[in-house]
N, C-alpha and C. Protein backbone atom coordinates (compact mmCIF):
# COMPACT_ATOMS: atom_id res chain seq x y z
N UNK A 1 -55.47 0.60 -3.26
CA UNK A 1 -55.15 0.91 -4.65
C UNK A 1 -53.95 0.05 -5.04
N UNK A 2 -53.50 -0.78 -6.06
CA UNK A 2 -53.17 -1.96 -6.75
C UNK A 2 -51.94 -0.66 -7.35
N UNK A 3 -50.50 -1.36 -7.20
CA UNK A 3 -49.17 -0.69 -7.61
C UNK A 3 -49.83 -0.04 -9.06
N UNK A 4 -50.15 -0.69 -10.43
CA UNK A 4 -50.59 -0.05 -11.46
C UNK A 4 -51.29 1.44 -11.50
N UNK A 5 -52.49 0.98 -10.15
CA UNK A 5 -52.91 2.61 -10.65
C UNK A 5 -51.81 3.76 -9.71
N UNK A 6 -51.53 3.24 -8.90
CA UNK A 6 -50.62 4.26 -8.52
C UNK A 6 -49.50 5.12 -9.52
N UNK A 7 -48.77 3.78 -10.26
CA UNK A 7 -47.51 4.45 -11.45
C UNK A 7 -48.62 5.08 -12.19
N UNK A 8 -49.76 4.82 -12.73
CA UNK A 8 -50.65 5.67 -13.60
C UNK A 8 -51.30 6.71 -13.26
N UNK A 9 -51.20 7.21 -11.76
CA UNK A 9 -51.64 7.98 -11.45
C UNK A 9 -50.43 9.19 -11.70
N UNK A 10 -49.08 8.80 -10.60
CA UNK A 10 -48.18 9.76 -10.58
C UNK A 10 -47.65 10.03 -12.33
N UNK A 11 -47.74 9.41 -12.73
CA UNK A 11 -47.15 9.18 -14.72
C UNK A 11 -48.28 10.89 -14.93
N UNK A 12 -49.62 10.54 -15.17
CA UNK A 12 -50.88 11.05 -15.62
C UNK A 12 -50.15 12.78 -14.75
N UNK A 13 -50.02 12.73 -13.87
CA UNK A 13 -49.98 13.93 -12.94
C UNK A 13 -48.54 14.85 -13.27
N UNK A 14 -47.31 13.74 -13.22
CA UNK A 14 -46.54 14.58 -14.23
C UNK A 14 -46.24 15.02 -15.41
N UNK A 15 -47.29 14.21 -16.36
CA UNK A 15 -47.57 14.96 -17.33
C UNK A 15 -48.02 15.72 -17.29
N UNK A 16 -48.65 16.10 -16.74
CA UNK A 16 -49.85 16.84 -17.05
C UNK A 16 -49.09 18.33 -16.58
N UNK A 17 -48.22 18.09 -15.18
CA UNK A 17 -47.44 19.20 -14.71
C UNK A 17 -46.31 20.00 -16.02
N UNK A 18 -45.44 18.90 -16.06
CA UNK A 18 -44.84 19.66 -17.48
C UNK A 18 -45.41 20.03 -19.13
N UNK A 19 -46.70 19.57 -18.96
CA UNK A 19 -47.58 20.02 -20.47
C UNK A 19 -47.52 21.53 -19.81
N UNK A 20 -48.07 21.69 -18.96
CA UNK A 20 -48.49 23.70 -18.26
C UNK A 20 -47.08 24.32 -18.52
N UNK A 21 -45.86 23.85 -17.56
CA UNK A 21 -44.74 24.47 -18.23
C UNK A 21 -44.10 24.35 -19.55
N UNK A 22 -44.37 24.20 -20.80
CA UNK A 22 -43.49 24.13 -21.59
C UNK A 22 -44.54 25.41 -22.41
N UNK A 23 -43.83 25.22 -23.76
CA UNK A 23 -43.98 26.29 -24.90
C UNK A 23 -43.46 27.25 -25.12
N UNK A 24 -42.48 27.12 -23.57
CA UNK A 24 -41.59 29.05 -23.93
C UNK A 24 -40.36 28.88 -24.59
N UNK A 25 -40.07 29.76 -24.99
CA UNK A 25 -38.65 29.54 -25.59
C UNK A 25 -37.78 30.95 -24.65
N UNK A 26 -36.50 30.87 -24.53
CA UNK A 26 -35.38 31.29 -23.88
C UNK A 26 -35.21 32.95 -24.23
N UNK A 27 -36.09 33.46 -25.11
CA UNK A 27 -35.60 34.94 -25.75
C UNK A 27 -36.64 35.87 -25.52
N UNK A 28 -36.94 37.04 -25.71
CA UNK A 28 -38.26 37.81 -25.60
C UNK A 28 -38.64 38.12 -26.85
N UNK A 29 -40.29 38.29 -26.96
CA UNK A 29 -40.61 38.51 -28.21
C UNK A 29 -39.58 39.27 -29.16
N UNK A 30 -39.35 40.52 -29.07
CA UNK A 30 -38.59 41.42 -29.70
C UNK A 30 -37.38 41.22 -29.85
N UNK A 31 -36.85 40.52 -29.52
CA UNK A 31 -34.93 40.36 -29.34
C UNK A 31 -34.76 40.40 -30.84
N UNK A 32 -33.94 40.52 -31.94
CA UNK A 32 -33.28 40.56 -32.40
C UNK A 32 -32.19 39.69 -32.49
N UNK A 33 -32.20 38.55 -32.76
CA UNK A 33 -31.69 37.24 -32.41
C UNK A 33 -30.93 36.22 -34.23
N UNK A 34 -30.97 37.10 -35.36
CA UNK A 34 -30.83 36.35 -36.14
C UNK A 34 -31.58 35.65 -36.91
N UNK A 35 -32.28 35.29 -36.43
CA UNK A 35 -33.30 34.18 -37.48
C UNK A 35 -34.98 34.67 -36.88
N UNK A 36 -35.56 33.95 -37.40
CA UNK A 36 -37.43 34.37 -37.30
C UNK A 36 -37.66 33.00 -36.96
N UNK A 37 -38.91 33.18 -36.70
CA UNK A 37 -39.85 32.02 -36.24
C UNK A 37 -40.98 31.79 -36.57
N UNK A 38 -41.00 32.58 -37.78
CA UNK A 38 -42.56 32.05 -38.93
C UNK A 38 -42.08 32.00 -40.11
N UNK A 39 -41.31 31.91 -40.52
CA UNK A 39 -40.79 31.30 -42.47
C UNK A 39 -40.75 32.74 -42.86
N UNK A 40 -40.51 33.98 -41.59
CA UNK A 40 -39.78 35.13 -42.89
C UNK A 40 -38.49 35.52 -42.54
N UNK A 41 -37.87 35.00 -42.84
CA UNK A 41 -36.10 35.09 -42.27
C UNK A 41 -35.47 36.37 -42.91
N UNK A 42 -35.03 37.09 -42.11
CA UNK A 42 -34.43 38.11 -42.63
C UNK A 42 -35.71 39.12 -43.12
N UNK A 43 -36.99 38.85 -42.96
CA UNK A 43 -37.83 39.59 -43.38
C UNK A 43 -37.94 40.88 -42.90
N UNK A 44 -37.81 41.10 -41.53
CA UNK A 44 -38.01 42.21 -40.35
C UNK A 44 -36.50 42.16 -39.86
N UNK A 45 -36.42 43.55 -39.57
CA UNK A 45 -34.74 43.88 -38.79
C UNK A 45 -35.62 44.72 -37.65
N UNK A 46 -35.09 44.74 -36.40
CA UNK A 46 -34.98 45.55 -34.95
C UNK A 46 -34.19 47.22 -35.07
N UNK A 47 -33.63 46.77 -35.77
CA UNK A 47 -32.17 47.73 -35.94
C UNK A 47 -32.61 49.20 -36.59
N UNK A 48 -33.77 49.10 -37.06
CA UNK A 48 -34.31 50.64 -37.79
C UNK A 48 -35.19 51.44 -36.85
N UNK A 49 -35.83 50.78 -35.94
CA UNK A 49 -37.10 51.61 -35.19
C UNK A 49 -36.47 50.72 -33.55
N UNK A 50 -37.68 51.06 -32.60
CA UNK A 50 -37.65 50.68 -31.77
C UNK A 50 -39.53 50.03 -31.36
N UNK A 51 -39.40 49.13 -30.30
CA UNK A 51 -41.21 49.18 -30.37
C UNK A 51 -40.56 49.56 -28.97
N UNK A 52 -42.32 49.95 -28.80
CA UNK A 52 -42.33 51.01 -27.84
C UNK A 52 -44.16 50.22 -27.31
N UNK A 53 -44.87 49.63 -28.48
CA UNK A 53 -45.85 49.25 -28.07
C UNK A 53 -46.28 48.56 -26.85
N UNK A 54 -46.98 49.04 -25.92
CA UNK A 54 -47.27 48.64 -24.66
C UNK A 54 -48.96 47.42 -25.06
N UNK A 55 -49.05 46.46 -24.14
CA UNK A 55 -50.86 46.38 -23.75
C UNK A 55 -52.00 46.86 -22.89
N UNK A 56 -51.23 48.01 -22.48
CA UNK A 56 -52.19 48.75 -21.84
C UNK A 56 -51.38 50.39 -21.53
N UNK A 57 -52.27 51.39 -21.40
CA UNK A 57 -51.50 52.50 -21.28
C UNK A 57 -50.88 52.83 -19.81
N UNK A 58 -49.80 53.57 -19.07
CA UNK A 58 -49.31 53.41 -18.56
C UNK A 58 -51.05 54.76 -17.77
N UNK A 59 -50.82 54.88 -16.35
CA UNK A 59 -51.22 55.91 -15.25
C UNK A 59 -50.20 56.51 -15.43
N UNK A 60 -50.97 58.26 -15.44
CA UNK A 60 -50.27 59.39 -15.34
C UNK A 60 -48.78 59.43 -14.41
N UNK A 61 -48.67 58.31 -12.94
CA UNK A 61 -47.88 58.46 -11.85
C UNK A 61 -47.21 57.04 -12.50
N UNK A 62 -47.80 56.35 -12.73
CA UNK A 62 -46.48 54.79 -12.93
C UNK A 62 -47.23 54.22 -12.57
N UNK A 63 -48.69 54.16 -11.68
CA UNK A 63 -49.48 53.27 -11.49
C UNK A 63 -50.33 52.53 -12.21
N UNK A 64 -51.13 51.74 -11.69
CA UNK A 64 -52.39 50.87 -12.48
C UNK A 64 -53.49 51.72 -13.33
N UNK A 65 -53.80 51.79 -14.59
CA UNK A 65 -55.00 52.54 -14.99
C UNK A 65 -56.07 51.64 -14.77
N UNK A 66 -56.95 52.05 -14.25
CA UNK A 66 -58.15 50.92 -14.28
C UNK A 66 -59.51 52.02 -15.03
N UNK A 67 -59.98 51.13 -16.45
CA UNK A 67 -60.77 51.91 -17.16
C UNK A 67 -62.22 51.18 -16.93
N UNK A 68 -62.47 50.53 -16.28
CA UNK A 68 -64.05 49.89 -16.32
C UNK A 68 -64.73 51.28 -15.75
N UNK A 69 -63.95 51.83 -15.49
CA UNK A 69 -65.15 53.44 -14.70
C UNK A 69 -64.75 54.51 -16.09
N UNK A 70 -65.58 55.09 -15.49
CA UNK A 70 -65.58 56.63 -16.14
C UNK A 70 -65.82 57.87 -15.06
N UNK A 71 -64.87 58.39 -14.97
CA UNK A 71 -63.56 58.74 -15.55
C UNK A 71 -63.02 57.78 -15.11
N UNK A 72 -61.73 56.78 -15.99
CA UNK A 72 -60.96 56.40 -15.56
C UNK A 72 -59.99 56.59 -13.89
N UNK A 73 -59.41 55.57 -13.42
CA UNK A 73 -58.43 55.84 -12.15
C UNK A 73 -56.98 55.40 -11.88
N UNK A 74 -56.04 55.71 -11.86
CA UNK A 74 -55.08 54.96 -11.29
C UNK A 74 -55.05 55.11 -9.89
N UNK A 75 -54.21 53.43 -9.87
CA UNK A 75 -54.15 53.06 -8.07
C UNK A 75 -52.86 53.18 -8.02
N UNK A 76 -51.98 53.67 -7.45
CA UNK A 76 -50.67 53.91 -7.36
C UNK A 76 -49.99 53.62 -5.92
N UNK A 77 -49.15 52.77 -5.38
CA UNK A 77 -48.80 52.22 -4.11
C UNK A 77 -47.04 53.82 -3.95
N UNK A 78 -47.71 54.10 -2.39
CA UNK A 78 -46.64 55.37 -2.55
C UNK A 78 -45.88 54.80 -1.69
N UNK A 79 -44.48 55.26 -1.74
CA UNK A 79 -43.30 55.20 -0.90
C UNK A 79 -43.59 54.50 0.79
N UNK A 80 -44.93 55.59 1.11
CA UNK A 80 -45.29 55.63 2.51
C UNK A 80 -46.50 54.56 2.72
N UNK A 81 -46.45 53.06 1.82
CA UNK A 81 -47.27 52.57 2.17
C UNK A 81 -49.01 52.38 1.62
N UNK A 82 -49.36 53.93 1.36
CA UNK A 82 -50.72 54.88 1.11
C UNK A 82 -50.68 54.34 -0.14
N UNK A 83 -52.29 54.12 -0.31
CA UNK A 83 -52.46 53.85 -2.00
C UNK A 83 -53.28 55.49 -2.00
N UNK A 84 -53.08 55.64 -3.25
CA UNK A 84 -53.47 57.27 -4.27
C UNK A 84 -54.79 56.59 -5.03
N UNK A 85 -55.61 56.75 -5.74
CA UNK A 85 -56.03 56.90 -6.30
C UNK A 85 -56.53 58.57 -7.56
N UNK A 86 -55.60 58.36 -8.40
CA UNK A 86 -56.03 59.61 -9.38
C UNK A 86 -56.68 59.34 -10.69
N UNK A 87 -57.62 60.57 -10.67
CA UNK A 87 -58.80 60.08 -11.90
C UNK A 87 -58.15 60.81 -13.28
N UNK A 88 -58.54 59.78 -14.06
CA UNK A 88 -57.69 60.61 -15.28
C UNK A 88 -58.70 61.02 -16.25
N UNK A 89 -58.43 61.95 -17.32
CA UNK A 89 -59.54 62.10 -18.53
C UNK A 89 -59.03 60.92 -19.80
N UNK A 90 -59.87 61.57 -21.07
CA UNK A 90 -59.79 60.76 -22.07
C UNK A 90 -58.25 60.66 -22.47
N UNK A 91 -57.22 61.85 -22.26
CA UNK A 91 -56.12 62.05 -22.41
C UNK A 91 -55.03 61.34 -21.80
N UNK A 92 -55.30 60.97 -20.36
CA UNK A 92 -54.61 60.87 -19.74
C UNK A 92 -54.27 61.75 -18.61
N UNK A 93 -54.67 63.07 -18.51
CA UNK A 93 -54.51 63.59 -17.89
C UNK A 93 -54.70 63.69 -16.28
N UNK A 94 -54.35 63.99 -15.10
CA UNK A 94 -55.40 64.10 -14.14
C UNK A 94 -55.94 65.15 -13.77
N UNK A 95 -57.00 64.69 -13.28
CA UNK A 95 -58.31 65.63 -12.93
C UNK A 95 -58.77 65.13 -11.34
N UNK A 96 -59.56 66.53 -10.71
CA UNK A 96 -59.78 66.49 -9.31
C UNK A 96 -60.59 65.30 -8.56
N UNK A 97 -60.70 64.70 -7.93
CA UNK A 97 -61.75 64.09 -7.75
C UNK A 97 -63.07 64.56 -7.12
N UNK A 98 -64.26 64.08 -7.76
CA UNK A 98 -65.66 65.02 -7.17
C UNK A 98 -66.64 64.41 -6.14
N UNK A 99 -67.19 63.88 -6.87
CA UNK A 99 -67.79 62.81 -5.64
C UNK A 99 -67.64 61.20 -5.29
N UNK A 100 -66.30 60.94 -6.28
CA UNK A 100 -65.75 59.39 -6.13
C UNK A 100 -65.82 59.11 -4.70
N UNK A 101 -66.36 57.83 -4.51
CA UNK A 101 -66.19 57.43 -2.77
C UNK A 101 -65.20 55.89 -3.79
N UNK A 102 -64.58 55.60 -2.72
CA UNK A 102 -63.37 54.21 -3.04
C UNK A 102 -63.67 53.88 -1.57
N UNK A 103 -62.96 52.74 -1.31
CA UNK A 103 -62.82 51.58 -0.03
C UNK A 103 -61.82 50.71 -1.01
N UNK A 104 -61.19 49.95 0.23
CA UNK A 104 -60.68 48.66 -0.42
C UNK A 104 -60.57 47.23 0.92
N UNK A 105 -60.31 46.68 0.47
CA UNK A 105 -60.26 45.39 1.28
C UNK A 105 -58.93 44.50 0.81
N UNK A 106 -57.89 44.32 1.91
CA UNK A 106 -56.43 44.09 1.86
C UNK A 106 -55.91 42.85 2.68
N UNK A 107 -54.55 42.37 2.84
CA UNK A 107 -54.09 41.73 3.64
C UNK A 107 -54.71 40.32 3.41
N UNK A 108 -54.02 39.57 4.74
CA UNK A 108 -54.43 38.03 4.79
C UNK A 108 -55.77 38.02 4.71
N UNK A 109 -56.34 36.85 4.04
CA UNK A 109 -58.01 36.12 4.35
C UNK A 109 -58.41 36.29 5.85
N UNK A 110 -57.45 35.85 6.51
CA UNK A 110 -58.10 35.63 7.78
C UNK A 110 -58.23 36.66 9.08
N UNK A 111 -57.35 38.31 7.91
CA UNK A 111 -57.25 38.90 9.25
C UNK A 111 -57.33 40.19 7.99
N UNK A 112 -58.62 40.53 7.32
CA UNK A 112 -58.62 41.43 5.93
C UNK A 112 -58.30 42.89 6.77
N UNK A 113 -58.20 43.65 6.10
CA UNK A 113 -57.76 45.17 6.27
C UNK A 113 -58.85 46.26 5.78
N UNK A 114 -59.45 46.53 6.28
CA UNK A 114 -60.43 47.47 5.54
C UNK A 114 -59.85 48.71 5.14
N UNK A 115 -59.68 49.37 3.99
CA UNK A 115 -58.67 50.87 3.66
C UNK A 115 -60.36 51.66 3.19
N UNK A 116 -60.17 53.10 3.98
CA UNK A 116 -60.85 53.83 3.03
C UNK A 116 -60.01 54.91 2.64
N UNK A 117 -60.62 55.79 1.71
CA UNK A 117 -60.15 56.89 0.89
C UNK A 117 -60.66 58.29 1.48
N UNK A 118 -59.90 59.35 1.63
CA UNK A 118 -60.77 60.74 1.46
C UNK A 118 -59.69 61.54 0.48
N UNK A 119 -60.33 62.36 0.43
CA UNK A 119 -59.94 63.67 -0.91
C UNK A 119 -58.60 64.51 -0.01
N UNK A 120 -57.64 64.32 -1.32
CA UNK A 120 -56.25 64.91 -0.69
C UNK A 120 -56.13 65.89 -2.17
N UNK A 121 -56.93 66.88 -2.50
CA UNK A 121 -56.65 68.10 -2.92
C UNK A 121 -56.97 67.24 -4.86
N UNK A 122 -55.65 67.09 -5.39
CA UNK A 122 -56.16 66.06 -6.52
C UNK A 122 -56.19 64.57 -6.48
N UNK A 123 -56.25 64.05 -5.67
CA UNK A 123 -56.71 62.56 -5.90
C UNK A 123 -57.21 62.15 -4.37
N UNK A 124 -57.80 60.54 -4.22
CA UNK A 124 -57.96 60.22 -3.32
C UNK A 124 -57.11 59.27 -2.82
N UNK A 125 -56.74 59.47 -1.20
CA UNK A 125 -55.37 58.88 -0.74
C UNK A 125 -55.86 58.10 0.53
N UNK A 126 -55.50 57.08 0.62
CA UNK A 126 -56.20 55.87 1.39
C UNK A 126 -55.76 56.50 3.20
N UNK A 127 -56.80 56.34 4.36
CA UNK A 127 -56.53 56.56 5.50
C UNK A 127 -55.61 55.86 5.94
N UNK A 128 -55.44 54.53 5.75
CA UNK A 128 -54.48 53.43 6.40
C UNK A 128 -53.05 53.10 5.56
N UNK A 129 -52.70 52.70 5.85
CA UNK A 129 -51.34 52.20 5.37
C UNK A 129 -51.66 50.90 4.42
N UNK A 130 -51.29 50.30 3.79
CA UNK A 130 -51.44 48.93 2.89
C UNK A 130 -50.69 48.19 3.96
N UNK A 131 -50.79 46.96 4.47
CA UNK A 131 -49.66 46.05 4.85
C UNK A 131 -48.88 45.55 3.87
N UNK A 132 -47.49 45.66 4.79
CA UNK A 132 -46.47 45.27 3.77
C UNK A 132 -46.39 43.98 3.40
N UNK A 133 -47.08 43.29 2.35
CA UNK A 133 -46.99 41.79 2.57
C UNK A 133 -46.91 41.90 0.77
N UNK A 134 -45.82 41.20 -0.02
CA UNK A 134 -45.79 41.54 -1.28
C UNK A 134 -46.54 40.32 -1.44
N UNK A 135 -47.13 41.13 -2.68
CA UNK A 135 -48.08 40.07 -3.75
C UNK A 135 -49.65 39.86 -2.57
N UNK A 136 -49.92 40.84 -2.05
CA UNK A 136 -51.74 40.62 -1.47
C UNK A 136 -52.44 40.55 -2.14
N UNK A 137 -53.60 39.91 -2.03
CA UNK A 137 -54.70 40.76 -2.88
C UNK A 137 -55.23 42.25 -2.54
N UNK A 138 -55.84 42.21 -3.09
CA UNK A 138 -56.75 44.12 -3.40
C UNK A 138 -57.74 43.87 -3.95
N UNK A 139 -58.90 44.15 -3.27
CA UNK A 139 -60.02 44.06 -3.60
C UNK A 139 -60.53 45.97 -3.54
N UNK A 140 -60.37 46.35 -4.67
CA UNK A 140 -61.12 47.88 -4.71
C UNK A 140 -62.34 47.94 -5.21
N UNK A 141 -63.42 48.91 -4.17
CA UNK A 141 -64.73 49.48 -5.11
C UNK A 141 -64.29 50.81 -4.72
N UNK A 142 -65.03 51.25 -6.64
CA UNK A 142 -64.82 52.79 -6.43
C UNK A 142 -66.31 53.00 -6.75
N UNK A 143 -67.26 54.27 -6.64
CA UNK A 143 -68.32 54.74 -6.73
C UNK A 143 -68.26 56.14 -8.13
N UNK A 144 -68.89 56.51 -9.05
CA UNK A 144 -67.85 57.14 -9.65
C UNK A 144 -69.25 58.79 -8.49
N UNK A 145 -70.25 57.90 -8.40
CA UNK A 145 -70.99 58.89 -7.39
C UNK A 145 -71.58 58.28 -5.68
N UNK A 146 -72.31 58.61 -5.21
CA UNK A 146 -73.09 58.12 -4.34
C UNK A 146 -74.42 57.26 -4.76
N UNK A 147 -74.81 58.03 -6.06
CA UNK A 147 -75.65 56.95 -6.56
C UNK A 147 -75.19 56.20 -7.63
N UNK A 148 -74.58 55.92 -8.03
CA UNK A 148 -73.75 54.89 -8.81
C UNK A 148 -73.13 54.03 -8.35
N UNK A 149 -73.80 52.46 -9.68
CA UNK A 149 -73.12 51.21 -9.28
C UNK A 149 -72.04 51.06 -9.03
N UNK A 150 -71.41 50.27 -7.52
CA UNK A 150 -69.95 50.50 -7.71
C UNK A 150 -69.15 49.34 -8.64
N UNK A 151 -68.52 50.07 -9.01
CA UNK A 151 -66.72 49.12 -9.72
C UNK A 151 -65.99 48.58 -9.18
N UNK A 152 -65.84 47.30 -8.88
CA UNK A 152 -64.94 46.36 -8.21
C UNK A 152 -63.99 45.95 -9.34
N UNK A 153 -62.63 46.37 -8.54
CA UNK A 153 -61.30 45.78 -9.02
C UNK A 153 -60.62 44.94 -8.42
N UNK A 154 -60.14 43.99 -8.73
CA UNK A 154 -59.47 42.68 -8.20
C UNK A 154 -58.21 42.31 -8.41
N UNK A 155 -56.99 42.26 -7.64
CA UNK A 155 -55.58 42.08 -8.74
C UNK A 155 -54.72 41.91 -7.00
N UNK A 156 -53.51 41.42 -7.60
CA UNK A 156 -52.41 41.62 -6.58
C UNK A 156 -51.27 42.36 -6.40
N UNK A 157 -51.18 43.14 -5.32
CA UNK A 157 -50.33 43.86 -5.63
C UNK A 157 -48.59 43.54 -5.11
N UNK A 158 -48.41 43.45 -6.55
CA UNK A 158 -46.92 42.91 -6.82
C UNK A 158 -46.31 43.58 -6.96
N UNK A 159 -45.04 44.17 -6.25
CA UNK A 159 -44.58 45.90 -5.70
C UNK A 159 -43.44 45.41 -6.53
N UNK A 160 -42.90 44.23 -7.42
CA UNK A 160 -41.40 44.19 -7.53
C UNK A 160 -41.35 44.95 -9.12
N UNK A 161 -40.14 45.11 -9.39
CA UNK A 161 -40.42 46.16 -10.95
C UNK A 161 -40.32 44.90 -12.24
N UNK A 162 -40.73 45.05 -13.01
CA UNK A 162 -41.35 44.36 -14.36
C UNK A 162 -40.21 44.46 -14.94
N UNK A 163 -39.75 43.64 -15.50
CA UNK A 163 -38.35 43.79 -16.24
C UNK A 163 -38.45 44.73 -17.81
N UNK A 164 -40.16 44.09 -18.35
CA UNK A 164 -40.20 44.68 -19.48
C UNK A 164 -40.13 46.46 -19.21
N UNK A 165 -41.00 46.80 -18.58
CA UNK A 165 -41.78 48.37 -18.50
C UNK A 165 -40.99 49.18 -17.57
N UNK A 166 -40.22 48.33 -16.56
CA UNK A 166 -39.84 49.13 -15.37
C UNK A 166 -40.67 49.78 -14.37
N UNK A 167 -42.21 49.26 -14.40
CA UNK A 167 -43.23 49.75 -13.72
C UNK A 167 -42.73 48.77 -12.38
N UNK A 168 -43.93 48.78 -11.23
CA UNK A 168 -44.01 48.04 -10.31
C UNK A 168 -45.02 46.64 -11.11
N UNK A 169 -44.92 45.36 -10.82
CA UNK A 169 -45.85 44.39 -11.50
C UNK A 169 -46.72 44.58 -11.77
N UNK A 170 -47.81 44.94 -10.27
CA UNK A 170 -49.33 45.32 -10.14
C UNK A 170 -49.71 46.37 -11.02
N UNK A 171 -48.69 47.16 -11.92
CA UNK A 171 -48.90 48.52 -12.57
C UNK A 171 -48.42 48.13 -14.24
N UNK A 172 -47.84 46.76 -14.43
CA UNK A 172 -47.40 46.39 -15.33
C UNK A 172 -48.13 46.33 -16.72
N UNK A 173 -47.19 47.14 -17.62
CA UNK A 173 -48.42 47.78 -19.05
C UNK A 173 -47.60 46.48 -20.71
N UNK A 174 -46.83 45.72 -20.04
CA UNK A 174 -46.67 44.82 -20.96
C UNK A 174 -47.12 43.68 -21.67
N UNK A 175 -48.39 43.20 -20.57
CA UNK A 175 -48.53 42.22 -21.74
C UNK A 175 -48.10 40.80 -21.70
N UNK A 176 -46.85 40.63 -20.76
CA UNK A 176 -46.44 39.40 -20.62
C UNK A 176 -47.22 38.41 -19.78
C-alpha cells in the first residue's frame, strides 16, 4: 500500500471516530442555565415546577420493569448477589407469582452461567448467585406459563447508580 492511501486511510478513520463523538453539549437537558437553545429565550423558567418525567416507569423494588410479558416483571440484582424477579399488575403493584418458569444465562462467553428461578413466597429468586463481573450480559427467558411462548430479555447488567434516577444503570428509567 503506496504512503497516500495510508494518510487516507488513517485521515477517513479519524474522522469518522470524532463524527460518533461529537453533538453533546456540556449541560443536561433540564439545567436551567440562562439562555435556550431553540429561539425561545426566556420562554420557559425551571424555577416554578420540577420535571419529574421519567422514559420508562420505575419496578416496584428499584429494579428493571420489563413489559414485553403480561403480567409485567421486574429483575432486581439483591445485595446477596440473587436476582428477584417480581411480577407486577397494570398498577404497578406486585403480585404472587403462578406458574412463571424464568432461567437466565450469565457471565463470560466462554464460561456462561446457567441461573434458574423457583418461587420464594412473592416473587421468583434465582438458585445461583449472579457473578460478580460489572456490566455482563443477561440473557433472561421468562414463560408467563408452561405452555407459553417464552420472552427473552437481553441487556447488561450495569450495577453502578445512574446519576439521573439514582437507580442501578441496568434499572435505569431516564432516557439518557
Amino acid at each position: 500500500m503506496n504512503t497516500k492511501k495510508i494518510y487516507a486511510t488513517i485521515l477517513l478513520t479519524a474522522s469518522l471516530f470524532f463524527a460518533a463523538c461529537g453533538g453533546h453539549d456540556d449541560h443536561t437537558e433540564h439545567e436551567d442555565h440562562g439562555h435556550s437553545h431553540d429561539g425561545t429565550e426566556g420562554a420557559h423558567s425551571h424555577d416554578d415546577h420540577q420535571h419529574t418525567e421519567f422514559a420508562k416507569d420505575p419496578g416496584p423494588n428499584g429494579g428493571r420493569l420489563i413489559t414485553s410479558l403480561d403480567p409485567a416483571v421486574e429483575f432486581l440484582l439483591r445485595d446477596d448477589r440473587h436476582a428477584q424477579l417480581t411480577f407486577v399488575d397494570a398498577d404497578g403493584k406486585a403480585i404472587a407469582p403462578s406458574k412463571q418458569i424464568a432461567t437466565a444465562v450469565t457471565g463470560d462467553r466462554m464460561s456462561p452461567v446457567n441461573i434458574t428461578f423457583a418461587s420464594d413466597g412473592s416473587a421468583l429468586v434465582s438458585e445461583q448467585a449472579l457473578p460478580d463481573t460489572e456490566g455482563q450480559p443477561i440473557i433472561l427467558t421468562i414463560q408467563s406459563s408452561p405452555e407459553a411462548s417464552p420472552v427473552i430479555e437481553r441487556f447488561n447488567l450495569k450495577t453502578y447508580k445512574c446519576s439521573g434516577c439514582g437507580l442501578a444503570e441496568y434499572a435505569c428509567i431516564c432516557g439518557h
